[in-house]
C-alpha atoms as a PDB file:
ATOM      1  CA  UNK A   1       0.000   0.000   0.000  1.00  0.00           C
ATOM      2  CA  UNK A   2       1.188   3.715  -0.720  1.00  0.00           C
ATOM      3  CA  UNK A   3       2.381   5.511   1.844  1.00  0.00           C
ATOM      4  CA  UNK A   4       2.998   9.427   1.922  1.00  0.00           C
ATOM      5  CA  UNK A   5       6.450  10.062   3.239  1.00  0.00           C
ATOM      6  CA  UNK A   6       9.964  11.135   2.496  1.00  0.00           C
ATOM      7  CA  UNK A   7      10.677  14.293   0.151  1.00  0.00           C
ATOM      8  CA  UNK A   8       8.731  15.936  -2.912  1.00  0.00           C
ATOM      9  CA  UNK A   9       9.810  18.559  -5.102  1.00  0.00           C
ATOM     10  CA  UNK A  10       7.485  21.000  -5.931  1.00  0.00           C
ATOM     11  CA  UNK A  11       8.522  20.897  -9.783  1.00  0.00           C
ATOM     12  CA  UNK A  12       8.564  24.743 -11.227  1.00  0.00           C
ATOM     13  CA  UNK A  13       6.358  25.489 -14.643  1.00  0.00           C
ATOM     14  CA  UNK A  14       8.682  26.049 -17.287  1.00  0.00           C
ATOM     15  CA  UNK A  15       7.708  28.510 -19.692  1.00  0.00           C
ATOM     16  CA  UNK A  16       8.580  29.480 -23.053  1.00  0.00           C
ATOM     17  CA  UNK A  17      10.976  32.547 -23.729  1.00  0.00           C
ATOM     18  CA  UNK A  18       7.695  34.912 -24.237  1.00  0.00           C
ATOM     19  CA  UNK A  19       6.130  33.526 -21.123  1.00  0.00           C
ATOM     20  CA  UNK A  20       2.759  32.362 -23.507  1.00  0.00           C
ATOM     21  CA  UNK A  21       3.465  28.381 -23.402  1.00  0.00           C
ATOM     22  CA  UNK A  22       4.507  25.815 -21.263  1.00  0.00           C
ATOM     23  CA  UNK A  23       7.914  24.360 -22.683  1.00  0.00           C
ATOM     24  CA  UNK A  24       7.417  20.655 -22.143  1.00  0.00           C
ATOM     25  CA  UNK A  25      10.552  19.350 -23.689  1.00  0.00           C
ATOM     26  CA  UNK A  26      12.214  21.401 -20.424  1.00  0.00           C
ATOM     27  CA  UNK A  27       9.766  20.311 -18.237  1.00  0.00           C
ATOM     28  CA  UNK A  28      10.320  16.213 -18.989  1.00  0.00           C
ATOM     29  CA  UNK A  29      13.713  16.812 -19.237  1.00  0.00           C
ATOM     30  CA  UNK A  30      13.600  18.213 -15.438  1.00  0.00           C
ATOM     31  CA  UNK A  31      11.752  15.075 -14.359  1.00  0.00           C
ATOM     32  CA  UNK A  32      14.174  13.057 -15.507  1.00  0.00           C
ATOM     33  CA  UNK A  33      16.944  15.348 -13.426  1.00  0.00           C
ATOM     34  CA  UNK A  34      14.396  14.427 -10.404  1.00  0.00           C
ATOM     35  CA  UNK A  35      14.296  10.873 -11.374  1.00  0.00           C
ATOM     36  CA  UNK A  36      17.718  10.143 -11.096  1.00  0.00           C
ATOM     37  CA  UNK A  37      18.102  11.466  -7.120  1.00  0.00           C
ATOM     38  CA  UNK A  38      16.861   9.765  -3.603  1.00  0.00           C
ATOM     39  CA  UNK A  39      13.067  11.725  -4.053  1.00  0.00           C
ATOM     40  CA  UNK A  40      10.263  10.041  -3.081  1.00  0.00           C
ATOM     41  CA  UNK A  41       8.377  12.029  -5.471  1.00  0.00           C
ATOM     42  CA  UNK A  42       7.077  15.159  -7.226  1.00  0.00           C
ATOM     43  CA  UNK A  43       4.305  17.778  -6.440  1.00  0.00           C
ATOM     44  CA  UNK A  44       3.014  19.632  -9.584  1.00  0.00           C
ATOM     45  CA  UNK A  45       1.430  22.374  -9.101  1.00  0.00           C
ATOM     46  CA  UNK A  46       2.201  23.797  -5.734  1.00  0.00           C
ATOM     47  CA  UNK A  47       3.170  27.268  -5.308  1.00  0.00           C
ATOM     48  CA  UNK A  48       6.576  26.897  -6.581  1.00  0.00           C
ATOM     49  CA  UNK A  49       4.788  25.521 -10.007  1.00  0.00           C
ATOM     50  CA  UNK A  50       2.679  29.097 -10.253  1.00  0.00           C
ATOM     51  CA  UNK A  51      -0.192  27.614 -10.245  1.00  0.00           C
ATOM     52  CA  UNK A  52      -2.177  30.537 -10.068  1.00  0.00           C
ATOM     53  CA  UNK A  53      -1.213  31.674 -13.238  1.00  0.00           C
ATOM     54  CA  UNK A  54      -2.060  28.751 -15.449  1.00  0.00           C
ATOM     55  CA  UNK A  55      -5.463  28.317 -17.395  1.00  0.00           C
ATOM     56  CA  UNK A  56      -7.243  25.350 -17.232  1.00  0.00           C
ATOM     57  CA  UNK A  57      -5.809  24.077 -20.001  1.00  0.00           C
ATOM     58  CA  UNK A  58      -2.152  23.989 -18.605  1.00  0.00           C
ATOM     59  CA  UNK A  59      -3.256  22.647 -15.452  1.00  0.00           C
ATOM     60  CA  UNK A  60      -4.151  19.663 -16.709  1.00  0.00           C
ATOM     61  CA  UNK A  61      -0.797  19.650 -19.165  1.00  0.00           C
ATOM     62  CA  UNK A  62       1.238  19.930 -16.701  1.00  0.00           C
ATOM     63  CA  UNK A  63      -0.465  17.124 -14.392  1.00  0.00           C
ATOM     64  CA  UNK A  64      -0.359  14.614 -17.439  1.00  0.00           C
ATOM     65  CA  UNK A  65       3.750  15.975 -18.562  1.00  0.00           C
ATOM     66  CA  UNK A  66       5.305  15.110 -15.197  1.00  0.00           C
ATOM     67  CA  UNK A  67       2.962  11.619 -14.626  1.00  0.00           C
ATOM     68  CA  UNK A  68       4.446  10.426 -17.922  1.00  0.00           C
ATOM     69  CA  UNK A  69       7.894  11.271 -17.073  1.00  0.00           C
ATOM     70  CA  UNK A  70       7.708  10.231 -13.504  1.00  0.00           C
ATOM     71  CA  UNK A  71      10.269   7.034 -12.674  1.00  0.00           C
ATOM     72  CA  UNK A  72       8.337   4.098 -11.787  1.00  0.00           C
ATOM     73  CA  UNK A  73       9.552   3.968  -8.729  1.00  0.00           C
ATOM     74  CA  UNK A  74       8.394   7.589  -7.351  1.00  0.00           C
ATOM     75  CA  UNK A  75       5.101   9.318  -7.327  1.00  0.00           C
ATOM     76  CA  UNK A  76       3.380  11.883  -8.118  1.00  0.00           C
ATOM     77  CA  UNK A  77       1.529  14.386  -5.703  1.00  0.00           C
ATOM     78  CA  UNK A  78      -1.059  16.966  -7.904  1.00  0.00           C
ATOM     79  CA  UNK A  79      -1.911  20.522  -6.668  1.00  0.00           C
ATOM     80  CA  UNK A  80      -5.508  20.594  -7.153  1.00  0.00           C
ATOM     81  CA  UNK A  81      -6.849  23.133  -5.056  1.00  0.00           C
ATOM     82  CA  UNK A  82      -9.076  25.919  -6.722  1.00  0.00           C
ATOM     83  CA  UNK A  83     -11.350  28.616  -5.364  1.00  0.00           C
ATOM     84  CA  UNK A  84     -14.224  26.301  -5.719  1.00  0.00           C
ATOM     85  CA  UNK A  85     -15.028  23.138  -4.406  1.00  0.00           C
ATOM     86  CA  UNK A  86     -16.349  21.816  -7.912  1.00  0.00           C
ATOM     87  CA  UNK A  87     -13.221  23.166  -9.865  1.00  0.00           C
ATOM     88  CA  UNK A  88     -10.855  21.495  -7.020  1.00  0.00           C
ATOM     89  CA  UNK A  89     -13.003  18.296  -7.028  1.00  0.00           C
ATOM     90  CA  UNK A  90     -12.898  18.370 -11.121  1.00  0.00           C
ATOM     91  CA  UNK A  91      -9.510  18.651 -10.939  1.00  0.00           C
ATOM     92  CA  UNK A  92      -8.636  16.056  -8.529  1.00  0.00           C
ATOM     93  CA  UNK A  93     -10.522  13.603 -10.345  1.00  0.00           C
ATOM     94  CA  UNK A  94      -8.529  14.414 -13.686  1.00  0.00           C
ATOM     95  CA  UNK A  95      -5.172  13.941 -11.536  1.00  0.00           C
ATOM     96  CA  UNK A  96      -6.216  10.386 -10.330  1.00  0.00           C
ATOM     97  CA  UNK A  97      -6.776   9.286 -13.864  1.00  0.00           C
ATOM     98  CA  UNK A  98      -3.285  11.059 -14.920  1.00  0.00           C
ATOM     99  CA  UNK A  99      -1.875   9.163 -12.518  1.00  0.00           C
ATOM    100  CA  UNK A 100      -1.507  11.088  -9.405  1.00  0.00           C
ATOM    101  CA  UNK A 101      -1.399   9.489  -5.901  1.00  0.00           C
ATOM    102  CA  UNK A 102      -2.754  12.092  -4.104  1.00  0.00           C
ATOM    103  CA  UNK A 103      -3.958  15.681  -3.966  1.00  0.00           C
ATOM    104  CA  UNK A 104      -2.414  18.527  -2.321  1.00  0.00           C
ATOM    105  CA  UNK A 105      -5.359  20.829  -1.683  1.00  0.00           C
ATOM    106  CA  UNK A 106      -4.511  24.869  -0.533  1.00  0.00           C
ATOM    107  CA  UNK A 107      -7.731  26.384   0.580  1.00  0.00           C
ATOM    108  CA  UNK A 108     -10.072  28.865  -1.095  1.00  0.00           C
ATOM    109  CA  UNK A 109      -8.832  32.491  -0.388  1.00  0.00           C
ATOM    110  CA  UNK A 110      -9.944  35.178  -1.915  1.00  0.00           C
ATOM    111  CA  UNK A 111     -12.938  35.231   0.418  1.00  0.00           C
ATOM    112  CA  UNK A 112     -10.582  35.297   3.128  1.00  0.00           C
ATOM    113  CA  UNK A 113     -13.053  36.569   6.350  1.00  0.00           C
ATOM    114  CA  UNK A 114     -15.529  33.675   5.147  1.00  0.00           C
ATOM    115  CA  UNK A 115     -12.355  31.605   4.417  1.00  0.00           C
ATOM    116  CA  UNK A 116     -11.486  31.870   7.925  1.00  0.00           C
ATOM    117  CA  UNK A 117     -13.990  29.976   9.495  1.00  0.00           C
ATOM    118  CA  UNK A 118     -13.684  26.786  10.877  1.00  0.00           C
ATOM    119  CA  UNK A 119     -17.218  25.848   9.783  1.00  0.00           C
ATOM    120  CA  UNK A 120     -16.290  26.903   5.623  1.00  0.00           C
ATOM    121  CA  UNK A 121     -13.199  24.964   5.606  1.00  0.00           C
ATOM    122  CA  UNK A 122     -14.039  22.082   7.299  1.00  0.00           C
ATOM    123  CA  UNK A 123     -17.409  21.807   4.817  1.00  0.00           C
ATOM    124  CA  UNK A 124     -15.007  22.621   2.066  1.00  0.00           C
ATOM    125  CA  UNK A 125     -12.278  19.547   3.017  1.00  0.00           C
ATOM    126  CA  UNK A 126     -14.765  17.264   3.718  1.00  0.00           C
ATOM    127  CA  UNK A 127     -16.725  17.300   0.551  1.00  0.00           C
ATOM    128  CA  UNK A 128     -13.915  17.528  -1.751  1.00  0.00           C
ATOM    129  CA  UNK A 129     -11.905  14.593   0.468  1.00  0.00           C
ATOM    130  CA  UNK A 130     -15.839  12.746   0.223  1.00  0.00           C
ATOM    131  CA  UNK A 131     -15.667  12.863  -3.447  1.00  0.00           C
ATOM    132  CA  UNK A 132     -12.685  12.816  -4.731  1.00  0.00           C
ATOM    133  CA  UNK A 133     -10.844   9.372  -5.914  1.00  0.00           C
ATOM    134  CA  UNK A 134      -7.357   9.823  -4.311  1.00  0.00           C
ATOM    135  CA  UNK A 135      -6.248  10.851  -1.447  1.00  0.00           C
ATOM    136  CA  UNK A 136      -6.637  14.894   0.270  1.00  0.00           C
ATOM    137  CA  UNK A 137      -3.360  16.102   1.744  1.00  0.00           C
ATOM    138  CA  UNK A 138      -4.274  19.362   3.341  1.00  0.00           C
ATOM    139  CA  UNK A 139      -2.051  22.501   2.130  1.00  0.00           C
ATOM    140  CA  UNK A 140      -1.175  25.688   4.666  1.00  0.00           C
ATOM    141  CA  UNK A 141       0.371  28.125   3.056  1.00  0.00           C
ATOM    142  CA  UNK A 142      -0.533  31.026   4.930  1.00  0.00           C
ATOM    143  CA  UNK A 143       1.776  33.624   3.578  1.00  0.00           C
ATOM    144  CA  UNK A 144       0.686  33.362   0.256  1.00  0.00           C
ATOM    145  CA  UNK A 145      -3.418  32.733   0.950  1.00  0.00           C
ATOM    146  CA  UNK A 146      -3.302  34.953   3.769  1.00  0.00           C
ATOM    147  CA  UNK A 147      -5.902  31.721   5.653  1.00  0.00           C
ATOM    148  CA  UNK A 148      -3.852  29.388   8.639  1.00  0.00           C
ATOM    149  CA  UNK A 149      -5.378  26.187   9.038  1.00  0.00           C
ATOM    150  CA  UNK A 150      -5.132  25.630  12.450  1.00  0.00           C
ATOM    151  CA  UNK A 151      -3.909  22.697  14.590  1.00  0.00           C
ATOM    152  CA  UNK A 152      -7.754  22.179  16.029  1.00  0.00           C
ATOM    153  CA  UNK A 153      -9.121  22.341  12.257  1.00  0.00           C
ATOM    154  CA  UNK A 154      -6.163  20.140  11.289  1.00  0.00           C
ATOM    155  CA  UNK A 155      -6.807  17.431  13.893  1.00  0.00           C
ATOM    156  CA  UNK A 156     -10.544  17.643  13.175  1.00  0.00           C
ATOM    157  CA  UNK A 157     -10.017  17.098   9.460  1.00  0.00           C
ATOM    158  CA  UNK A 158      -7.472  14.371   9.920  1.00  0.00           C
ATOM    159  CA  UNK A 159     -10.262  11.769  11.233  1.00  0.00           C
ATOM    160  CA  UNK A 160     -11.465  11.853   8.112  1.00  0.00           C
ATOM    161  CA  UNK A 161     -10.047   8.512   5.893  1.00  0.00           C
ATOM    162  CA  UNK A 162      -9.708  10.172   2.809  1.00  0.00           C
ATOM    163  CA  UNK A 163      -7.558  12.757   4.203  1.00  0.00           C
ATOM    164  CA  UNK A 164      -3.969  11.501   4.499  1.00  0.00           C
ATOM    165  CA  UNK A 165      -1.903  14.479   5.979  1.00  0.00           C
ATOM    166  CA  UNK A 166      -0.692  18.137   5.817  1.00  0.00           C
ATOM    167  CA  UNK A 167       1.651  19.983   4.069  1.00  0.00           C
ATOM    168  CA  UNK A 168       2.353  22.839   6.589  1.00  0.00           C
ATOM    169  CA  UNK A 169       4.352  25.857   5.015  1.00  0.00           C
ATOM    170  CA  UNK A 170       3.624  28.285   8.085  1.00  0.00           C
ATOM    171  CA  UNK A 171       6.814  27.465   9.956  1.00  0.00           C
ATOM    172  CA  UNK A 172       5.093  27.452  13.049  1.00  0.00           C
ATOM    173  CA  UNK A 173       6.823  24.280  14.587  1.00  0.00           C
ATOM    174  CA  UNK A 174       4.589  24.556  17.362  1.00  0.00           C
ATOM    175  CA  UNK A 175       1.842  24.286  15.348  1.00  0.00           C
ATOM    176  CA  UNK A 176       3.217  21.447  13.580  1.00  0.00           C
ATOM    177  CA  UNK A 177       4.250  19.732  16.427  1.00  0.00           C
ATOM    178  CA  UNK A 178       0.389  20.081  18.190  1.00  0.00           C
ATOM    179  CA  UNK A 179      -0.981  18.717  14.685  1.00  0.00           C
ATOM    180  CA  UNK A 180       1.551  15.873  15.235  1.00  0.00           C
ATOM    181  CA  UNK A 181       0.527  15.086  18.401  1.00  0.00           C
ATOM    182  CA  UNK A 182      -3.269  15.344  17.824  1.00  0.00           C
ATOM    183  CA  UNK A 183      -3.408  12.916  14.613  1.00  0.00           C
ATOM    184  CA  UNK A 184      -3.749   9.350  13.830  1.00  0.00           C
ATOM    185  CA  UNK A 185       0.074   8.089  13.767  1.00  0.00           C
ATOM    186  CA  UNK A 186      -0.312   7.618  10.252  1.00  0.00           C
ATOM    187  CA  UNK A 187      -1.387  10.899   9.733  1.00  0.00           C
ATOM    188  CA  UNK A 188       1.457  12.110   7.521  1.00  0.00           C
ATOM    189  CA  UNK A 189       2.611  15.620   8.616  1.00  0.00           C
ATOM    190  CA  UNK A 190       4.844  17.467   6.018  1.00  0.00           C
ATOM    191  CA  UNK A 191       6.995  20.298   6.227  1.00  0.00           C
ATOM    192  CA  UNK A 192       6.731  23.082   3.663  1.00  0.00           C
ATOM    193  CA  UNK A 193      10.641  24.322   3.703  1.00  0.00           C
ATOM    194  CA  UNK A 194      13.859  23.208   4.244  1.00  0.00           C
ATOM    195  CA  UNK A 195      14.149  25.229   7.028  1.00  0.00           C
ATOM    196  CA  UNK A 196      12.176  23.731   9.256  1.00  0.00           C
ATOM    197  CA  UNK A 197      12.783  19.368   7.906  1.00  0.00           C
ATOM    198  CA  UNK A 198      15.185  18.855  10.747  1.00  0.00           C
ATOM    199  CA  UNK A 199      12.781  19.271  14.070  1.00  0.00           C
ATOM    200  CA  UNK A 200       9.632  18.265  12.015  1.00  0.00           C
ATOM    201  CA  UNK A 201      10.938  15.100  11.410  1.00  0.00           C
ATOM    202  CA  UNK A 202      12.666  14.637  14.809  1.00  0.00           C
ATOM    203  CA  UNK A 203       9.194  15.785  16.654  1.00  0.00           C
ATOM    204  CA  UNK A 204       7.471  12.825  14.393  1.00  0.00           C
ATOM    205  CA  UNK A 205       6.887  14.055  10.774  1.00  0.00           C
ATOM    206  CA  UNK A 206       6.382  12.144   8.095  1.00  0.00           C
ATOM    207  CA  UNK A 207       8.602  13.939   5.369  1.00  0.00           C
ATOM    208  CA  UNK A 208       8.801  17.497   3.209  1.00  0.00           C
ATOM    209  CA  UNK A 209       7.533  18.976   0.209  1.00  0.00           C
ATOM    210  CA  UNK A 210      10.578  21.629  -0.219  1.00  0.00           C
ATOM    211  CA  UNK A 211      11.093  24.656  -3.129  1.00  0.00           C
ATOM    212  CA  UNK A 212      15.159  23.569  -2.491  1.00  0.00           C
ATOM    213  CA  UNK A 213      14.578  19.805  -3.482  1.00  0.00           C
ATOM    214  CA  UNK A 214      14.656  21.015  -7.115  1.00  0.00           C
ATOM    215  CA  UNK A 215      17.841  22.427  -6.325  1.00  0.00           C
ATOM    216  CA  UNK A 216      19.955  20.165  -4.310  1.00  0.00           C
ATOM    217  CA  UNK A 217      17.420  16.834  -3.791  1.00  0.00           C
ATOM    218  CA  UNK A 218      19.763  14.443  -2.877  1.00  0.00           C
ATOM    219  CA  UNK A 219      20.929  17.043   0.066  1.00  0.00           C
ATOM    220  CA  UNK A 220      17.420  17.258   0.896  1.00  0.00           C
ATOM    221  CA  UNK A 221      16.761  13.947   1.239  1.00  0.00           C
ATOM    222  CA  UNK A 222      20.022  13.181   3.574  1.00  0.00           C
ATOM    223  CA  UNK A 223      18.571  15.998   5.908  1.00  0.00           C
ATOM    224  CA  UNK A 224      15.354  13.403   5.762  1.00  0.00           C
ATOM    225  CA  UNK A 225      17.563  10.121   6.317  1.00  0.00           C
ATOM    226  CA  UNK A 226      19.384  11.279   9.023  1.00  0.00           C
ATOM    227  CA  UNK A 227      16.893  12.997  10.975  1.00  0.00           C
ATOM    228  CA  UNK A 228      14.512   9.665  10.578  1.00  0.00           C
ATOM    229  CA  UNK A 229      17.797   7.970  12.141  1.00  0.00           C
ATOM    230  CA  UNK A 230      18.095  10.095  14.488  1.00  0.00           C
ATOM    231  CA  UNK A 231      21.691  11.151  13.697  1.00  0.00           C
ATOM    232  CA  UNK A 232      20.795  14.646  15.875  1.00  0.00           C
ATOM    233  CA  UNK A 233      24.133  16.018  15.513  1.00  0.00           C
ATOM    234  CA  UNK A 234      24.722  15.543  11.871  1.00  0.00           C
ATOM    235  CA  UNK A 235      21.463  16.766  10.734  1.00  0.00           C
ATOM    236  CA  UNK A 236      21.433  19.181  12.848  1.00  0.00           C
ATOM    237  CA  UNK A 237      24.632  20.625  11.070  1.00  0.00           C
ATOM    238  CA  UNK A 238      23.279  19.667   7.910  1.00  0.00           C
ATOM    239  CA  UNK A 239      19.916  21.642   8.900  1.00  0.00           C
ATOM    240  CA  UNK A 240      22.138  24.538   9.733  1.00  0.00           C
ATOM    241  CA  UNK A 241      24.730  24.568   6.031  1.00  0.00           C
ATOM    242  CA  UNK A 242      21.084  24.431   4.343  1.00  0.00           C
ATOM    243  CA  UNK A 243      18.970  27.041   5.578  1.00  0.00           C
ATOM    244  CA  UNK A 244      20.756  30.731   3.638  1.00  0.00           C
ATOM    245  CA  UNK A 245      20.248  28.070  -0.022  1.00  0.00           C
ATOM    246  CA  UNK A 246      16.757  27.883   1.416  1.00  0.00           C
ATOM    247  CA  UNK A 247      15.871  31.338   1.617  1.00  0.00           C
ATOM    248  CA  UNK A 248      17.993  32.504  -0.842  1.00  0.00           C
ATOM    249  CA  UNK A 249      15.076  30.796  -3.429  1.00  0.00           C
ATOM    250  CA  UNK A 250      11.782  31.356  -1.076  1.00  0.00           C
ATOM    251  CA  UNK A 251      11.580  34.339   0.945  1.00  0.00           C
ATOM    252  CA  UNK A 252      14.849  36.117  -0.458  1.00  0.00           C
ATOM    253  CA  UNK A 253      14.448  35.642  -4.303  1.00  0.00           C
ATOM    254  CA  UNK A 254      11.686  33.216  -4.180  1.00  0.00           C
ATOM    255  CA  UNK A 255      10.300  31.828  -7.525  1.00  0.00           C
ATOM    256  CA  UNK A 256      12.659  33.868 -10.336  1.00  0.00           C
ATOM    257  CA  UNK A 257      15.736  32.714  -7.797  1.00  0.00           C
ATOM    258  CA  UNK A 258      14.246  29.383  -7.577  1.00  0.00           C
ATOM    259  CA  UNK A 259      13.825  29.356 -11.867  1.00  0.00           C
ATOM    260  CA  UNK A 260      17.742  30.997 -11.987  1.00  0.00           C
ATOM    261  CA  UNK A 261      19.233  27.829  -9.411  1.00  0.00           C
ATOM    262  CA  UNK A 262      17.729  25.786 -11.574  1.00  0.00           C
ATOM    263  CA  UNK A 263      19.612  26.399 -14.425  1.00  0.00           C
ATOM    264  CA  UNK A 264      23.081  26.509 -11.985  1.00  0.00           C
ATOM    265  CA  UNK A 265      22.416  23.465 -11.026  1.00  0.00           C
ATOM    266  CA  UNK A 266      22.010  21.951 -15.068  1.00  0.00           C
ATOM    267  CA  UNK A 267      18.175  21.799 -15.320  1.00  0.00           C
ATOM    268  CA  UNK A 268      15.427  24.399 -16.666  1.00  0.00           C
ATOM    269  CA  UNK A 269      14.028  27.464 -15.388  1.00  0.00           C
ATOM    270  CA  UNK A 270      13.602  29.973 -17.843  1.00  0.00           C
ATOM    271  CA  UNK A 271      11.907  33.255 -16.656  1.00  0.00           C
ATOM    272  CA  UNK A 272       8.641  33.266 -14.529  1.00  0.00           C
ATOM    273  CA  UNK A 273       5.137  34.331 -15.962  1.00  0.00           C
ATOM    274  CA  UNK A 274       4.718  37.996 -15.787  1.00  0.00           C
ATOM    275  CA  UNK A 275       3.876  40.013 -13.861  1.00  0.00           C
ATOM    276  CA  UNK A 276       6.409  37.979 -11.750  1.00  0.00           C
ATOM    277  CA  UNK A 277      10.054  39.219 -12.934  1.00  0.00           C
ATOM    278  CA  UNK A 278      13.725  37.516 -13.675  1.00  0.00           C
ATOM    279  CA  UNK A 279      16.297  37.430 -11.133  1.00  0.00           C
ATOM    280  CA  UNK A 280      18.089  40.773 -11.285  1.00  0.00           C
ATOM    281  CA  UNK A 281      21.450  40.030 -13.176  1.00  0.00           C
ATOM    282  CA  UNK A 282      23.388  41.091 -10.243  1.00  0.00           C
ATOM    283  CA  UNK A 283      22.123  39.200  -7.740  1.00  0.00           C
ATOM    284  CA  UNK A 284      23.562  35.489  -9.845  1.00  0.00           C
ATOM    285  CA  UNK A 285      26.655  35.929  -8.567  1.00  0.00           C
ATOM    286  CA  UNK A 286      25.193  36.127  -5.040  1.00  0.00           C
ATOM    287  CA  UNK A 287      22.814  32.861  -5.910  1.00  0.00           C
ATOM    288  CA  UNK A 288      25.499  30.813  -7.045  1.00  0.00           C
ATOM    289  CA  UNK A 289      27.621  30.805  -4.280  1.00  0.00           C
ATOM    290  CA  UNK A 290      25.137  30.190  -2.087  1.00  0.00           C
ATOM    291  CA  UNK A 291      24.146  27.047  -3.662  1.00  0.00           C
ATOM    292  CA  UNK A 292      27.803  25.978  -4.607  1.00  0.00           C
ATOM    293  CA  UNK A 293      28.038  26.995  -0.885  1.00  0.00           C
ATOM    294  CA  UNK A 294      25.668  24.865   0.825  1.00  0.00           C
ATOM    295  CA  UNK A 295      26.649  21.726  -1.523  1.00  0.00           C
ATOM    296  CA  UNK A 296      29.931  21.849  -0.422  1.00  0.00           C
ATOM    297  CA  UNK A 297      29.150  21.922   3.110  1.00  0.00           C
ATOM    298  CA  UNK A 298      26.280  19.156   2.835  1.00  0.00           C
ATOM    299  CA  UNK A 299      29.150  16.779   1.201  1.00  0.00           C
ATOM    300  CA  UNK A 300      31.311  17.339   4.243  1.00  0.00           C
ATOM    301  CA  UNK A 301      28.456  16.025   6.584  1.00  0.00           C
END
C-alpha cells in the first residue's frame, strides 16, 4: 500500500521565452533530473509551479507531462486546489486518472473573512476529500493565501479517511508539532521548507515537500535520512549549512531565484510568468555561491 512520506519537489512550470506556453521538452527533461536522485516524489502544481497563473488548459498539461515522465519507482503528488469546491473536485478527479497518488489541496482564499472559518473549511475539506478518488493532503500556506489552518481544524479534518496528511508551510513548529501530536500516527505531517525538515521530522513528521529539493534533492533527502535515524548532531549541522540556499530561493528571491538555481544546477528554469520578474542580473553571482556553498558543506556532513 502507498504511503505518503519522504521528500517531494514541488517541480517549477517552465515557460517558453515569451512567457505564452509551457515548454514541455524542459519540463520532462527536469523530471528526468528528479528521477535520477533519492526523491520520493514530485508535487506539480504547488506554489513553486505558479499555479495561479495557469489556465485550465495547462493545469491539466502539466499534471499529465510530469505523470508520464515520472520514474516508476516515485510518485506523483497533484496541486488541485481551486477557489471552488467543484473546480478542485474536477480537478482532482482528472489527476487520479493522470496518474496522481494524491492531492495537495490549498484552501479557497480570496474570500478570506468567510475563508477563515472553521465551519467553511471544514465543509469545504470534507466534501472535496468525500468525493474525490485519491487521497486529500491538506495545504497551509498562509503567507501566500493569507488563511492558517489551524492545529484544532487540522486534527478535526485528519479523522477523516480520505484525508492523508498536511503539508504545513507556516513554519510554526509549534503548530506542527500540536498537529503531530493530535493525529492518527499515520497521519502524515509534512513540512513546507527546508528550514524547518530537521525538528519536524525529529518531533514525528512524516517527510517534506521543499522549493530547495529542485535544487539540491539528494541534500534534501540526507537531511530526511538522518533525521529519521536520528543522527541529531549531523542533521542538525546539515539543517544549519542548508537554511541561507533555502531562503535565498523562497523568501529572499523566491520563484525567479528558484527558476535561476535551476539552471546553476544543469536543469530548466527559464523566466517566470509575468507580472512575476527575472532574477536581477546582479544578484547570480550572489545565488550561485550560495548554492555551490551549501553543496559543499552538505558533502562534508
Amino acid at each position: 500500500m502507498w504511503k505518503l512520506e519522504g521528500i517531494y519537489a514541488p517541480a517549477p512550470a517552465v515557460f517558453t521565452d515569451d512567457g505564452k506556453y509551457l515548454d514541455k521538452d524542459k519540463m520532462a527533461e527536469n523530471v528526468k533530473f528528479w528521477n535520477g536522485t533519492g526523491l520520493s516524489g514530485i508535487v506539480v502544481m504547488g506554489s513553486n509551479g505558479e499555479f495561479v497563473f495557469l489556465n485550465p488548459e495547462e493545469k491539466r498539461e502539466m499534471i499529465d507531462l510530469v505523470c508520464q515522465n515520472i520514474g516508476p519507482e516515485k510518485s506523483v503528488i497533484a496541486g488541485t486546489g481551486c477557489e471552488t469546491t467543484r473546480d478542485t473536485i474536477e480537478l482532482c478527479e482528472y489527476a487520479a486518472k493522470a496518474g496522481a497518488k494524491a492531492a495537495l489541496v490549498i484552501s479557497p482564499n480570496y474570500y478570506k473573512k468567510a475563508m477563515q472559518t472553521d465551519r467553511v473549511i471544514q465543509a469545504f475539506y470534507t466534501e472535496v476529500a468525500d468525493q474525490s478518488p485519491i487521497p486529500v493532503v491538506l495545504y497551509n500556506m498562509p503567507g501566500n493565501s493569507g488563511i492558517n489552518l489551524s492545529s484544532a481544524i487540522v486534527a478535526a479534518l485528519a479523522k477523516h479517511p480520505n484525508i492523508i496528511g498536511v503539508k504545513d508551510s507556516g513554519g510554526n513548529i509549534v503548530q506542527i508539532m500540536e498537529i503531530i501530536r493530535d493525529t492518527p500516527e499515520d497521519f502524515a505531517v509534512f513540512a513546507g521548507s527546508a528550514s524547518f525538515l530537521f525538528p519536524t521530522i525529529a518531533a514525528g513528521g512524516a517527510g517534506g515537500t521543499l522549493a530547495l529539493a529542485n535544487v539540491l534533492p539528494d541534500e534534501c533527502v540526507k537531511l530526511y535520512e538522518l533525521s529519521k535515524a536520528g543522527e541529531t548532531e549531523r542533521a542538525s549541522r546539515l539543517q544549519l549549512a542548508l537554511i541561507e540556499a533555502n531562503t535565498a530561493v523562497t523568501g529572499r528571491w523566491g520563484i525567479p531565484g528558484l527558476k535561476a538555481a535551476m539552471e546553476m544546477v544543469g536543469c530548466s528554469g527559464g523566466t517566470p510568468r509575468k507580472p512575476l520578474l527575472p532574477m536581477p542580473e546582479e544578484d547570480r553571482a550572489k545565488l550561485k555561491f550560495i548554492i555551490e556553498d551549501a553543496k559543499r558543506k552538505a558533502a562534508d556532513i
